[in-house]
PDB file of N, CA and C in Angstrom:
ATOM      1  N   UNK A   1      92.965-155.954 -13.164  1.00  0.00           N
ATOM      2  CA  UNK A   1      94.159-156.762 -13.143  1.00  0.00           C
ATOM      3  C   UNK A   1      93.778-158.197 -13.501  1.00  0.00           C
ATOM      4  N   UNK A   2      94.682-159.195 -14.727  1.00  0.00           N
ATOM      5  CA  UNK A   2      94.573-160.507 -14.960  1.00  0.00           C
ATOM      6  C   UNK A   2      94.210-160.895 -13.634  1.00  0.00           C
ATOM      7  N   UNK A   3      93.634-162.140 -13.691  1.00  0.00           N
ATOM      8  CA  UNK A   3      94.046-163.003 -12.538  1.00  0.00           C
ATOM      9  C   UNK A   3      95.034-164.072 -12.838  1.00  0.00           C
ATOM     10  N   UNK A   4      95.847-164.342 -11.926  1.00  0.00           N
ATOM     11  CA  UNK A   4      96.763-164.938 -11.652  1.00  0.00           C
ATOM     12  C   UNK A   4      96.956-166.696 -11.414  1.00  0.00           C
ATOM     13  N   UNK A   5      95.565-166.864 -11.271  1.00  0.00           N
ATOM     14  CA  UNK A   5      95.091-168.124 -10.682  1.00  0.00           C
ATOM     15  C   UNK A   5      95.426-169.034 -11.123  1.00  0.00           C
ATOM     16  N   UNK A   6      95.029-169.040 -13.286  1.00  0.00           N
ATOM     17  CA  UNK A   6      95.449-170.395 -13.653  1.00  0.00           C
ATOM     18  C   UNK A   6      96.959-170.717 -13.462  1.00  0.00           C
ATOM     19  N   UNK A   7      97.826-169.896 -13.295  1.00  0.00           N
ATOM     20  CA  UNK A   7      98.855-170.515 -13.590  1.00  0.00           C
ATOM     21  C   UNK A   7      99.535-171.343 -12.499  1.00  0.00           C
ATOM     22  N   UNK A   8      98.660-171.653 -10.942  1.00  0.00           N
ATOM     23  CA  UNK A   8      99.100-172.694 -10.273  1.00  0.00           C
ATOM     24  C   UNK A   8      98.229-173.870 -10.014  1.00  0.00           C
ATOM     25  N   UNK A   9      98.730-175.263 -10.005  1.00  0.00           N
ATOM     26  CA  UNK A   9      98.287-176.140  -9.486  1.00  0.00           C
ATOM     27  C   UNK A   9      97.059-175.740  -8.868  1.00  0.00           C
ATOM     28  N   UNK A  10      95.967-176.588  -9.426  1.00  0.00           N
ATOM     29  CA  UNK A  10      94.323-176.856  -8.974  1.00  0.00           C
ATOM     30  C   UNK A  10      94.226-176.934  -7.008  1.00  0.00           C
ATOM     31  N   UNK A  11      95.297-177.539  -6.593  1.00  0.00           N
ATOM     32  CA  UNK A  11      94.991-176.723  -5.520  1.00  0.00           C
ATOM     33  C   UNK A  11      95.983-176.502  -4.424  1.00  0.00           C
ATOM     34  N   UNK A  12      96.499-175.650  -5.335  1.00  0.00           N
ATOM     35  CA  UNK A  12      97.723-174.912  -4.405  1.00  0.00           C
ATOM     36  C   UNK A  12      96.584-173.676  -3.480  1.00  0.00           C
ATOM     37  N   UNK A  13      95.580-172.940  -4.063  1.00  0.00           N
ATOM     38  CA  UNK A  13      95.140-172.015  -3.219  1.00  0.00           C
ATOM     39  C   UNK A  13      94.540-172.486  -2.264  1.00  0.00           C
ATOM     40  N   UNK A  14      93.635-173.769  -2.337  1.00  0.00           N
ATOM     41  CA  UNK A  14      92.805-174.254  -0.954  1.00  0.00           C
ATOM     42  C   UNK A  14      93.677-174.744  -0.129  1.00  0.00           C
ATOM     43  N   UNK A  15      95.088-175.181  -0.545  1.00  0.00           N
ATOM     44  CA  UNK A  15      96.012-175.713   0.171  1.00  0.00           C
ATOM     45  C   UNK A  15      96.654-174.281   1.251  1.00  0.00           C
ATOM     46  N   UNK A  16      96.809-173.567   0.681  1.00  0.00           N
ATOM     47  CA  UNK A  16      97.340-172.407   1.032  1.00  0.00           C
ATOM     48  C   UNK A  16      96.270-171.669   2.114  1.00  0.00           C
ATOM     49  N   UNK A  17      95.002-171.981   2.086  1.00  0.00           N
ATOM     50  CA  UNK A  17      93.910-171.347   2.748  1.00  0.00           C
ATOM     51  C   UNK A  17      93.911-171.879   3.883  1.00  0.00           C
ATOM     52  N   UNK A  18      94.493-173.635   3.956  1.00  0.00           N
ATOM     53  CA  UNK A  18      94.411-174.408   5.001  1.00  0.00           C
ATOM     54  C   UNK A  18      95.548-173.795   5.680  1.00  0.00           C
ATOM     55  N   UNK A  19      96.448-173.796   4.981  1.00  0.00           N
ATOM     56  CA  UNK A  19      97.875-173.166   6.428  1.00  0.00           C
ATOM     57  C   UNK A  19      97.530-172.267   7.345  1.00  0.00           C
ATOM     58  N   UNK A  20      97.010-171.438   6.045  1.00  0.00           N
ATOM     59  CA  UNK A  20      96.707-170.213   6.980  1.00  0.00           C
ATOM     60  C   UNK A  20      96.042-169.828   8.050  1.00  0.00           C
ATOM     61  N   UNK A  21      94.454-170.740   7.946  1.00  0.00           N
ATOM     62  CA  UNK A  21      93.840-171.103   9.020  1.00  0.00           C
ATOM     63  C   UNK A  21      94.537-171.491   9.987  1.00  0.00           C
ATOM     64  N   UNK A  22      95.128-172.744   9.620  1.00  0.00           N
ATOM     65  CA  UNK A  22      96.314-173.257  11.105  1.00  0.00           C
ATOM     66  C   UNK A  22      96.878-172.755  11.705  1.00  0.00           C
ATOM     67  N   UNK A  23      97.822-171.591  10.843  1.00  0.00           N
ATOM     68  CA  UNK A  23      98.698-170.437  11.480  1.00  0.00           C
ATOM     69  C   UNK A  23      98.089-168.767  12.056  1.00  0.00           C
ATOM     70  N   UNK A  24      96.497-169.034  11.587  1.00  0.00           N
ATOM     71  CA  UNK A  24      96.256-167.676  12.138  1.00  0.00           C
ATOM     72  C   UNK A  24      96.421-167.665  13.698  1.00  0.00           C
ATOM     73  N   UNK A  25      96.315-166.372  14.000  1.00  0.00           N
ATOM     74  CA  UNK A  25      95.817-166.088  15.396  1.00  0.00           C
ATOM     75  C   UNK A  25      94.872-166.096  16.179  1.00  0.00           C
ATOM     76  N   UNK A  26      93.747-166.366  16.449  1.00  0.00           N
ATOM     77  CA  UNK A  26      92.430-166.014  16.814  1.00  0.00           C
ATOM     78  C   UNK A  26      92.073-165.721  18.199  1.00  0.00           C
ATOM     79  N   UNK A  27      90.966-165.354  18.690  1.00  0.00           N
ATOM     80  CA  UNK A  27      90.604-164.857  19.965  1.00  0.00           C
ATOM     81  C   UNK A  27      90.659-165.685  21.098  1.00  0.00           C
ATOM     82  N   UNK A  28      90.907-167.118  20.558  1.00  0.00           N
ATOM     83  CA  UNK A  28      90.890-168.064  21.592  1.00  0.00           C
ATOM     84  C   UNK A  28      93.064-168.135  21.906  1.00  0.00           C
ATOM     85  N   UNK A  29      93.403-167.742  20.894  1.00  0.00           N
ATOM     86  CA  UNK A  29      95.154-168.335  21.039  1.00  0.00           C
ATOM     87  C   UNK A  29      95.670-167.118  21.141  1.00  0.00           C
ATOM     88  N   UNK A  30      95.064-165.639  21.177  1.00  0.00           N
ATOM     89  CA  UNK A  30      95.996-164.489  20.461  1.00  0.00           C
ATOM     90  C   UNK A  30      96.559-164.199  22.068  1.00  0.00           C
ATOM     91  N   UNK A  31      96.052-164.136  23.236  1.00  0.00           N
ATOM     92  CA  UNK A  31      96.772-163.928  23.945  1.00  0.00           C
ATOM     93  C   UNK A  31      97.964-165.134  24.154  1.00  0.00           C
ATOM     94  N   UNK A  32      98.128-165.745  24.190  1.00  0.00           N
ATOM     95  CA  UNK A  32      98.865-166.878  24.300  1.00  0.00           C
ATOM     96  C   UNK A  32     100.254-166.897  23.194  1.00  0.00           C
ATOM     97  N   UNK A  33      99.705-166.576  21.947  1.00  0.00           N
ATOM     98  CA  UNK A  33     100.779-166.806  20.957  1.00  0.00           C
ATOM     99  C   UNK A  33     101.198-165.228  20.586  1.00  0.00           C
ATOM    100  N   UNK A  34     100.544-164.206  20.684  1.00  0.00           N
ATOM    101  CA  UNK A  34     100.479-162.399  20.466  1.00  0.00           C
ATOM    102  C   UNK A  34     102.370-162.012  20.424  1.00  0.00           C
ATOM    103  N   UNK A  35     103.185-163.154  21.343  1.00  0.00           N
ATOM    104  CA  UNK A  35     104.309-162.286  21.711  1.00  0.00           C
ATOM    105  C   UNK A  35     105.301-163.116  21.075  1.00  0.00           C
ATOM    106  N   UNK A  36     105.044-164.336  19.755  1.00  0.00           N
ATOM    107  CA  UNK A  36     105.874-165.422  19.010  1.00  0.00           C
ATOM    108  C   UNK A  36     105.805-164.899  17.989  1.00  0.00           C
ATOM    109  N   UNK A  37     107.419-164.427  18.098  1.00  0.00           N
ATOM    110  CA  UNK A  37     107.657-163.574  16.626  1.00  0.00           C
ATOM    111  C   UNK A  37     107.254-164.433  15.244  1.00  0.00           C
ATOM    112  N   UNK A  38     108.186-165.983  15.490  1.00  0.00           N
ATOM    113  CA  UNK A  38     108.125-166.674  14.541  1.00  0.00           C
ATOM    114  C   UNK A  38     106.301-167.181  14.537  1.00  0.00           C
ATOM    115  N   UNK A  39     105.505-167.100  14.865  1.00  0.00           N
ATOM    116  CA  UNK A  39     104.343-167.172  14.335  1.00  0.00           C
ATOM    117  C   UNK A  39     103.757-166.481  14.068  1.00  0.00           C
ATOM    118  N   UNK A  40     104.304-165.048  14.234  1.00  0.00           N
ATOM    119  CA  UNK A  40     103.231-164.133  13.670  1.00  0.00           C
ATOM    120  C   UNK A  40     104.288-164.009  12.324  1.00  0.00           C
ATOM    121  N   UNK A  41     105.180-164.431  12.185  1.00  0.00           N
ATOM    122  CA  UNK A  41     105.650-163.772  10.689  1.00  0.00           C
ATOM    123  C   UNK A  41     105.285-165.072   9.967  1.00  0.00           C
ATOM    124  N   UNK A  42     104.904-166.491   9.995  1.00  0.00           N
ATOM    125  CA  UNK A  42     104.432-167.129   9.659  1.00  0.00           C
ATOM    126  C   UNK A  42     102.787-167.384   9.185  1.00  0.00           C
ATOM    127  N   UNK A  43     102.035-166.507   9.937  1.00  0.00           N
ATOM    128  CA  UNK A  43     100.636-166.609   9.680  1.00  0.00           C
ATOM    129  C   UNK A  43     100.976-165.242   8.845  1.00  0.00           C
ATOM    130  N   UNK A  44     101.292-164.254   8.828  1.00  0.00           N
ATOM    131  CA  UNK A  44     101.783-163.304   7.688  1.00  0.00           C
ATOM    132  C   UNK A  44     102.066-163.901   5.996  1.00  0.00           C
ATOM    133  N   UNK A  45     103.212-164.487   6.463  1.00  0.00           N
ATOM    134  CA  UNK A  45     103.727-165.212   5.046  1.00  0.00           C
ATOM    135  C   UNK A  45     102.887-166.111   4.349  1.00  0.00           C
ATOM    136  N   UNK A  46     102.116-167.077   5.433  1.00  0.00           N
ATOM    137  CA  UNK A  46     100.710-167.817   4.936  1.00  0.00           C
ATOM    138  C   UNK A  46      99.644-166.977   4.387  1.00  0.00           C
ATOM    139  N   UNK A  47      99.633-165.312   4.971  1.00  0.00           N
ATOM    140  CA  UNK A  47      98.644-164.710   4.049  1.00  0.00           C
ATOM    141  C   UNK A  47      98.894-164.127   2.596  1.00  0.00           C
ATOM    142  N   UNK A  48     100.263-163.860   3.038  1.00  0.00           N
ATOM    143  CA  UNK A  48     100.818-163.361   1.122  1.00  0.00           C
ATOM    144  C   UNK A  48     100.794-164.304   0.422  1.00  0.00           C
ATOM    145  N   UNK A  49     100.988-165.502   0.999  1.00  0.00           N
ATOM    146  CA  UNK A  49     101.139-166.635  -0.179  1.00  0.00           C
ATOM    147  C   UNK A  49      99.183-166.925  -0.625  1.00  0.00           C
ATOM    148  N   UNK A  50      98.217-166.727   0.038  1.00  0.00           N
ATOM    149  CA  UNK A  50      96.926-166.848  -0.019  1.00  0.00           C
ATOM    150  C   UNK A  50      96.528-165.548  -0.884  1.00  0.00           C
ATOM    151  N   UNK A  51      97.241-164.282  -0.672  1.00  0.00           N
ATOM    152  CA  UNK A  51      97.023-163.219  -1.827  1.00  0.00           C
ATOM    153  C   UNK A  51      97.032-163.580  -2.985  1.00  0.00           C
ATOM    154  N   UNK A  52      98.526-163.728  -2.789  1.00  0.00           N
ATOM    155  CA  UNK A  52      99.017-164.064  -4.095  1.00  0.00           C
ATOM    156  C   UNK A  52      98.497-165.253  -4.995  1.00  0.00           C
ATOM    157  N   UNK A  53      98.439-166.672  -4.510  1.00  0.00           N
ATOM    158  CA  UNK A  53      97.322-167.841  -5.241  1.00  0.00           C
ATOM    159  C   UNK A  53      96.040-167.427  -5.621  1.00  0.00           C
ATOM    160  N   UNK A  54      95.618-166.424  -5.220  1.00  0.00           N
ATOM    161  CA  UNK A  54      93.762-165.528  -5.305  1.00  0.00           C
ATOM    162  C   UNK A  54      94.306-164.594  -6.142  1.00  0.00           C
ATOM    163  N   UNK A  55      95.285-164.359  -6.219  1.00  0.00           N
ATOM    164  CA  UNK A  55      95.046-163.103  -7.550  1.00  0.00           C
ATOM    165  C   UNK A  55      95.094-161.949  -7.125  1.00  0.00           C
ATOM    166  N   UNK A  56      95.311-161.853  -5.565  1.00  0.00           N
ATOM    167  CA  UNK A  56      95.217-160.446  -5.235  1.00  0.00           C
ATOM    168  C   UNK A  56      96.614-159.642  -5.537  1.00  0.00           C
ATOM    169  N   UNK A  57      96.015-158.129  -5.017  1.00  0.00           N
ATOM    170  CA  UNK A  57      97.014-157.519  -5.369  1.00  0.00           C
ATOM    171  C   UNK A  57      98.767-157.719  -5.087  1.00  0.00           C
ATOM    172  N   UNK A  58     100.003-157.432  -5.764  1.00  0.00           N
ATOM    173  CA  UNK A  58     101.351-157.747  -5.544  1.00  0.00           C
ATOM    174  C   UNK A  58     101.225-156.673  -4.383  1.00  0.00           C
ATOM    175  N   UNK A  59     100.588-155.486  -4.620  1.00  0.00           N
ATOM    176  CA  UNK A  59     101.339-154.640  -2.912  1.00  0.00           C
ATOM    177  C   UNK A  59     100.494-155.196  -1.708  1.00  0.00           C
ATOM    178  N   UNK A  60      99.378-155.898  -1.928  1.00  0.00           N
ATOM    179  CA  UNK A  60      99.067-156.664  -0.525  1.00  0.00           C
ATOM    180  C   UNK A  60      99.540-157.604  -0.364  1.00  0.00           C
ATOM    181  N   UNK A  61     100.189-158.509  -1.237  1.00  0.00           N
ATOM    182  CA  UNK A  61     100.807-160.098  -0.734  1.00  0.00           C
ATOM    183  C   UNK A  61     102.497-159.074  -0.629  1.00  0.00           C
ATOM    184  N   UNK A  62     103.156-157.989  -1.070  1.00  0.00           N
ATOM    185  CA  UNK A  62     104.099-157.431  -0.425  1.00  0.00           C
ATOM    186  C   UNK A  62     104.144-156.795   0.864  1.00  0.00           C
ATOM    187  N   UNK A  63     103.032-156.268   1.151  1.00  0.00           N
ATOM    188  CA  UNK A  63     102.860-155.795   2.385  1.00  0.00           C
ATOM    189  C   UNK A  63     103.072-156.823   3.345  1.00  0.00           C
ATOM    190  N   UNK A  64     102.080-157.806   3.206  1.00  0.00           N
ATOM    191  CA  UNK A  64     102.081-159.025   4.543  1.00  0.00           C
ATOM    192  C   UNK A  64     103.917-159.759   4.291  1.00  0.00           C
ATOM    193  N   UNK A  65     104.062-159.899   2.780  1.00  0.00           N
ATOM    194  CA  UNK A  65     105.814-160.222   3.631  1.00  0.00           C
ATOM    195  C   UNK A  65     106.054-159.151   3.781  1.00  0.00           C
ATOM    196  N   UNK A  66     106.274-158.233   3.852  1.00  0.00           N
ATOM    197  CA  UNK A  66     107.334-156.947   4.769  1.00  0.00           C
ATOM    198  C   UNK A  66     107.427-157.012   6.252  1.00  0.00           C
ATOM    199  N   UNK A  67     105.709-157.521   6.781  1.00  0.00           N
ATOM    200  CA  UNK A  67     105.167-157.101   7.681  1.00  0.00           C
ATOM    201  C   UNK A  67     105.416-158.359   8.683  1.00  0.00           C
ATOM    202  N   UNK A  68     105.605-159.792   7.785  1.00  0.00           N
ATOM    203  CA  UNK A  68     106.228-160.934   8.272  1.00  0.00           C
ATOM    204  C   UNK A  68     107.546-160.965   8.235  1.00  0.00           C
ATOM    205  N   UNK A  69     108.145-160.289   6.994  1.00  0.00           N
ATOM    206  CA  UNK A  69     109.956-160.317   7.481  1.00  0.00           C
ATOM    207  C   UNK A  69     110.367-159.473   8.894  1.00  0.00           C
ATOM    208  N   UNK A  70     109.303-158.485   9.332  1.00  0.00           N
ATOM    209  CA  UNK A  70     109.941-157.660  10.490  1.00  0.00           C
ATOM    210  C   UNK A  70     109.702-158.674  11.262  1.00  0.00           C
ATOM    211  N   UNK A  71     108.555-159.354  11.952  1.00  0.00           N
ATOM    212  CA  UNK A  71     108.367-160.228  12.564  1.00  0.00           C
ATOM    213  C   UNK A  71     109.687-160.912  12.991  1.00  0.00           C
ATOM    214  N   UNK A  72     110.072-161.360  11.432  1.00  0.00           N
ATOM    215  CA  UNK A  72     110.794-162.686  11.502  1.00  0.00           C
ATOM    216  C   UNK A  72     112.475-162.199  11.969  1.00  0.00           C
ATOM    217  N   UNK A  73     112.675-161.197  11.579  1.00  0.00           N
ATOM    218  CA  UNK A  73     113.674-160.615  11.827  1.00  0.00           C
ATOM    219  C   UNK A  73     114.044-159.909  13.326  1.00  0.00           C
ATOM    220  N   UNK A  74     112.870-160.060  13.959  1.00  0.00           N
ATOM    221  CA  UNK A  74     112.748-159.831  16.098  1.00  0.00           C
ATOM    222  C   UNK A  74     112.798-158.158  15.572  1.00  0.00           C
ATOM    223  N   UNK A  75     112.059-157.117  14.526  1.00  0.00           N
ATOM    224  CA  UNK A  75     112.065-155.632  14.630  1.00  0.00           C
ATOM    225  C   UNK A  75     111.100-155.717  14.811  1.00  0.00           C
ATOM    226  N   UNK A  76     109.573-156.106  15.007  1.00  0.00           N
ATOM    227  CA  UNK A  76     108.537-156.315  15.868  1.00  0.00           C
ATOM    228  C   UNK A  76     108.440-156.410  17.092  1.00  0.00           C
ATOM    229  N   UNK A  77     107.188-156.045  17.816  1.00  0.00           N
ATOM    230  CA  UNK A  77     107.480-156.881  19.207  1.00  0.00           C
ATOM    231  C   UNK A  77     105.962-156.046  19.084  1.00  0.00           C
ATOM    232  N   UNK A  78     105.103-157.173  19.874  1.00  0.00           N
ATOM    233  CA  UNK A  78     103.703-157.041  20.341  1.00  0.00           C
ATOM    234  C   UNK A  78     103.726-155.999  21.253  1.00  0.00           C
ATOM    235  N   UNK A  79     102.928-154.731  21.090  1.00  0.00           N
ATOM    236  CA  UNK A  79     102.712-153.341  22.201  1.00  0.00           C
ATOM    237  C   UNK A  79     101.647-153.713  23.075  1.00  0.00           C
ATOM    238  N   UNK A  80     101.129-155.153  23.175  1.00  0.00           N
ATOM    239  CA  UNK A  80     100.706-155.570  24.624  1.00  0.00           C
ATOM    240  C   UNK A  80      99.295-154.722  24.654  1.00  0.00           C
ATOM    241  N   UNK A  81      98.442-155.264  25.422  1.00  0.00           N
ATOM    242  CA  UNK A  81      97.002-154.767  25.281  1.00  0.00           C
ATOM    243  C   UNK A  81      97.079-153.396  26.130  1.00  0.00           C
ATOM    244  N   UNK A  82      95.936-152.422  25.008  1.00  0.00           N
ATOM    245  CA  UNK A  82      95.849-150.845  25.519  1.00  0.00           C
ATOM    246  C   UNK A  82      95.329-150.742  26.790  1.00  0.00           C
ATOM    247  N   UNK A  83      95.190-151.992  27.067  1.00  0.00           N
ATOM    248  CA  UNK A  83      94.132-151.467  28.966  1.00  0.00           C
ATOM    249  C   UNK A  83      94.917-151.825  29.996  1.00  0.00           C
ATOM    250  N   UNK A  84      96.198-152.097  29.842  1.00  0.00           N
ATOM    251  CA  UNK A  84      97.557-152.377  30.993  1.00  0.00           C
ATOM    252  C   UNK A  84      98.257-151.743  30.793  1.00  0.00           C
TER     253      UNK A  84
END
């Protein structure tokens, strides 16, 4: 598959890498933030948009929005850790 890259701004992708960092989840925040719809469909949408600036595939930057519109739309809901 082409890559996709030149055709945005020099640095729309590192820009895009930074959100995402900001908006991920990690081991220090995931219990804390695990049950905010609107941030998990946000660190989602920050990853399709990071697919997509990299060139990756259209069904993985479609997947993560699908997977952020449920989010965003409250048809998600965190199933809470397997050991409770």
């Amino acid at each position: 598959m082409p890559s996709r890259q030149a055709a945005w701004p020099p640095q729309a992708a590192p820009l895009a890498q930074e959100l995402h960092e900001q908006l991920r989840l990690t081991d220090r925040n995931w219990h804390q933030l695990k049950g905010d719809s609107d941030r998990r469909a946000a660190e989602l949408l920050a990853g399709a948009l990071v697919q997509l600036l990299n060139g990756g595939t259209n069904a993985d930057a479609c997947a993560l929005t699908s997977q952020g519109l449920l989010w965003l739309k409250r048809e998600l809901k965190d199933p809470g850790c397997p050991h409770r």
